[in-house]
Every structure is written in structure tokens, then in C-alpha cells.
Protein backbone atom coordinates (compact mmCIF):
# COMPACT_ATOMS: atom_id res chain seq x y z
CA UNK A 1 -21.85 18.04 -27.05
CA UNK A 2 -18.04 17.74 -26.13
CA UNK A 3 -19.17 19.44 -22.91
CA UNK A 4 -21.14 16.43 -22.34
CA UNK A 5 -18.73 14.26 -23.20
CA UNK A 6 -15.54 16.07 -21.06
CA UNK A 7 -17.47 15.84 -18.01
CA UNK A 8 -18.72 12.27 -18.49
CA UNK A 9 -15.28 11.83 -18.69
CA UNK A 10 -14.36 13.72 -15.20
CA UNK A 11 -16.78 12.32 -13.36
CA UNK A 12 -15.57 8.59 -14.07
CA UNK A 13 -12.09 9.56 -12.82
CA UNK A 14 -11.61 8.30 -9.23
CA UNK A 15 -8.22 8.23 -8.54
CA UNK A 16 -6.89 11.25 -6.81
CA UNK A 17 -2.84 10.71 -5.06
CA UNK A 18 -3.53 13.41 -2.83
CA UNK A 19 -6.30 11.25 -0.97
CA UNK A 20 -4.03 8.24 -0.51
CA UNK A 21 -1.49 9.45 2.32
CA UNK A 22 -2.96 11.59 4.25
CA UNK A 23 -1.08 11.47 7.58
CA UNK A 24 2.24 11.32 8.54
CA UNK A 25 4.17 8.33 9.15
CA UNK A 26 7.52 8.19 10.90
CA UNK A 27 7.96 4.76 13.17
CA UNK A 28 10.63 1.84 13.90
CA UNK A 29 9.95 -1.63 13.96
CA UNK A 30 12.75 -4.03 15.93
CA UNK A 31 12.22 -7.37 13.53
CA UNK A 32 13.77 -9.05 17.06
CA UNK A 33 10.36 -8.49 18.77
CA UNK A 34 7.90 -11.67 18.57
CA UNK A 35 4.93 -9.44 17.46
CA UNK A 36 7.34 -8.40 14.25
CA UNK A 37 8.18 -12.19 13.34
CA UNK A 38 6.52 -12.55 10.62
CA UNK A 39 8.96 -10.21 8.83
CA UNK A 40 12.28 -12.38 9.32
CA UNK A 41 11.65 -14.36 6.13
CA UNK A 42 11.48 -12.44 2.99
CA UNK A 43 7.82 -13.01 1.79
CA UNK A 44 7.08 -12.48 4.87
CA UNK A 45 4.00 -9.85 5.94
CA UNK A 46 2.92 -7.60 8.82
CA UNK A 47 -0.43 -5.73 8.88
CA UNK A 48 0.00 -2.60 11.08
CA UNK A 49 -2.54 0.49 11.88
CA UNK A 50 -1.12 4.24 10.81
CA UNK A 51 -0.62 6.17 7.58
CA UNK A 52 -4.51 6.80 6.17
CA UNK A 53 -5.94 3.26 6.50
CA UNK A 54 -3.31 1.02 7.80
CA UNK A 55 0.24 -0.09 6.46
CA UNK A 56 1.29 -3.15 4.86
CA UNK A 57 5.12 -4.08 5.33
CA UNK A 58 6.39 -6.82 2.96
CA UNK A 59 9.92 -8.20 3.17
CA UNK A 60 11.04 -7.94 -0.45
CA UNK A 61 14.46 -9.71 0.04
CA UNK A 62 16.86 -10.07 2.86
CA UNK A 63 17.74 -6.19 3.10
CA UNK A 64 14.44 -4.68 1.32
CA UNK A 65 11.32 -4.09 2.62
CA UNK A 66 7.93 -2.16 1.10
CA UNK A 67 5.36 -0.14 3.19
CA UNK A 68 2.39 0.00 1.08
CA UNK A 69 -0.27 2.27 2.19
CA UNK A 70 -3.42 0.35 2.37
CA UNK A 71 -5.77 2.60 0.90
CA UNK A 72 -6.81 1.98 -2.50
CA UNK A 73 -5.73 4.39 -4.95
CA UNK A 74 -8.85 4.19 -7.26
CA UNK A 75 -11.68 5.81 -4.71
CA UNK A 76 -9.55 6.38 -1.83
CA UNK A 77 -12.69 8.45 0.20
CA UNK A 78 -14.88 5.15 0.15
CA UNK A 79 -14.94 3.76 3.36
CA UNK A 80 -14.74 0.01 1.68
CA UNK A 81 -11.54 1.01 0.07
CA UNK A 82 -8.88 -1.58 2.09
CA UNK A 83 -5.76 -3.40 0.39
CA UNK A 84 -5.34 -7.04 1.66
CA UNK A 85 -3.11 -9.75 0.80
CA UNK A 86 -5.34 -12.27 -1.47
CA UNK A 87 -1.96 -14.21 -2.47
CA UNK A 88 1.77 -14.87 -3.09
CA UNK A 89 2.64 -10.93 -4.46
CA UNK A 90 -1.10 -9.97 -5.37
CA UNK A 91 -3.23 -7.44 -3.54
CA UNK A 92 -6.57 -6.82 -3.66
CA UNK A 93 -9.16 -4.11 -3.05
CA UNK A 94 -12.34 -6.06 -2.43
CA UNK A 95 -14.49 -3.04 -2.68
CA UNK A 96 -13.81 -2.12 -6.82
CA UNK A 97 -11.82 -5.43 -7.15
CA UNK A 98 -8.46 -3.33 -8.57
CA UNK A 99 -5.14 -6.12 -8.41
CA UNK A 100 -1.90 -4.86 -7.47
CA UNK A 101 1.61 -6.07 -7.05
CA UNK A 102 2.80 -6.06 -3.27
CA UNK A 103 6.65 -6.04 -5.30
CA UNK A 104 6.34 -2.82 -6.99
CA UNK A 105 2.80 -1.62 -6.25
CA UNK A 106 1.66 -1.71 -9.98
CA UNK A 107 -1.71 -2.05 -10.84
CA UNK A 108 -2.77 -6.39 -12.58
CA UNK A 109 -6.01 -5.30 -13.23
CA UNK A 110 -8.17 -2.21 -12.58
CA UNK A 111 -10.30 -0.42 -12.77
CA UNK A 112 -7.35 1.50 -10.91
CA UNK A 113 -4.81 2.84 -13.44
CA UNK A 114 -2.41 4.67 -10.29
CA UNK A 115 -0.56 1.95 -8.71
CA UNK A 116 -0.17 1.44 -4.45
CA UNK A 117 1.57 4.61 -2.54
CA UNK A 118 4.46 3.04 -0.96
CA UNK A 119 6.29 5.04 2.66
CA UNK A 120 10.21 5.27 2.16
CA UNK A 121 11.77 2.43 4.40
CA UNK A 122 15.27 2.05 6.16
CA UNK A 123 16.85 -1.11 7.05
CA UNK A 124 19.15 -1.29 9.92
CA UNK A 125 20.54 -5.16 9.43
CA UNK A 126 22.91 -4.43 12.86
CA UNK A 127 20.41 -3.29 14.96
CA UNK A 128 17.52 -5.65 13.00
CA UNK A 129 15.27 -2.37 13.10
CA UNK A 130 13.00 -0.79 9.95
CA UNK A 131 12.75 2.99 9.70
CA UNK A 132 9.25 3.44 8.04
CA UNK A 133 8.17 7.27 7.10
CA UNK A 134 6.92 9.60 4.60
């Protein structure tokens, strides 16, 4: 019975970090060129291909910035599994309907419980350039 129950259990679990960011990411952005723009204001956005399933950059203030993988971390192999902006801070998967936090990358409501992988970034305010990698 607890056999049963223990792999019921498994087989519910989805989440799995080592899916998420699969591929290397190393790239600059110059914020001075017009197709970066939309990252001179904080709030501001840029959708970009690279890392597993594309990379969202969010201006968190005047000097921070997040890359958020946009794989979902809940089932990270379906093919469905894309992060877009729904509104303000929030993220959504569409395909299991998880909310996340573009801010910090925690999860508002699941069903994921592991909350957005997020690339190391490096601001270069002289040179108005972002160092994105992994």
C-alpha cells in the first residue's frame, strides 16, 4: 500500500531544475541600440531568443536588471511550457496556468512550487551595456 501511495506521489512531481537551463548563455546587450529601448525605463521589458526557450530581461530599477529563463519550471519538457508577461510584475505559463513574480521569480500560484531560473546579469551604467550569462 505505501508503495502505491510513494509512487502516486512521484509521478505527480513535475518540476525538475535540471530541465530549466539547459544551454549556455553568455551575451551583451548595448541599452543605446533602438531594438533594446524598451529597457531604458525600469519596468521596462525585452523578449529575446537563447537560454532553453527564450529570455526575458526586466529592468528592476535604474541599475538592476533580471534575466528570467522562460521555461516553466513545473513541466519544463512540454513543448507548451512558455513564460509571458500577462501584467505589471506577474508572469504566466499559459500551458499549467503557474503565476510568478517577474521581481524575484517566486511562484503566486501553482501548481509550480520551484520559482523562475533567473541568468546572473551585469550592468555597465558607463558604457549602457548588460552582461547576461549563466
Amino acid at each position: 500500500m505505501l508503495l502505491c501511495v510513494t509512487t502516486a506521489f512521484l509521478s505527480c512531481k513535475k518540476e525538475s531544475s535540471n530541465d530549466i537551463a539547459q544551454y549556455p548563455v553568455d551575451f551583451y546587450l548595448n541599452l543605446n541600440e533602438p531594438s533594446n529601448i524598451s529597457l531604458n525605463a525600469v519596468g521596462g521589458v525585452l523578449y529575446l531568443s537563447g537560454g532553453t526557450k527564450g529570455i526575458i530581461i526586466y529592468r528592476r530599477s535604474i541599475s538592476e536588471f533580471n534575466a528570467i529563463e522562460r521555461n516553466c519550471p513545473y513541466d519544463p519538457n512540454a513543448s507548451c511550457s512558455l513564460i509571458q508577461i500577462q501584467s505589471g510584475i506577474t508572469a504566466i505559463d499559459s500551458c499549467c496556468g503557474s503565476k510568478f513574480s517577474i521581481y524575484d521569480g517566486s511562484v503566486i500560484n501553482g501548481p509550480a512550487a520551484t520559482p523562475l531560473y533567473f541568468y546572473y546579469t551585469q550592468y555597465d551604467d558607463l558604457n549602457k551595456t548588460l552582461h547576461v550569462y549563466k
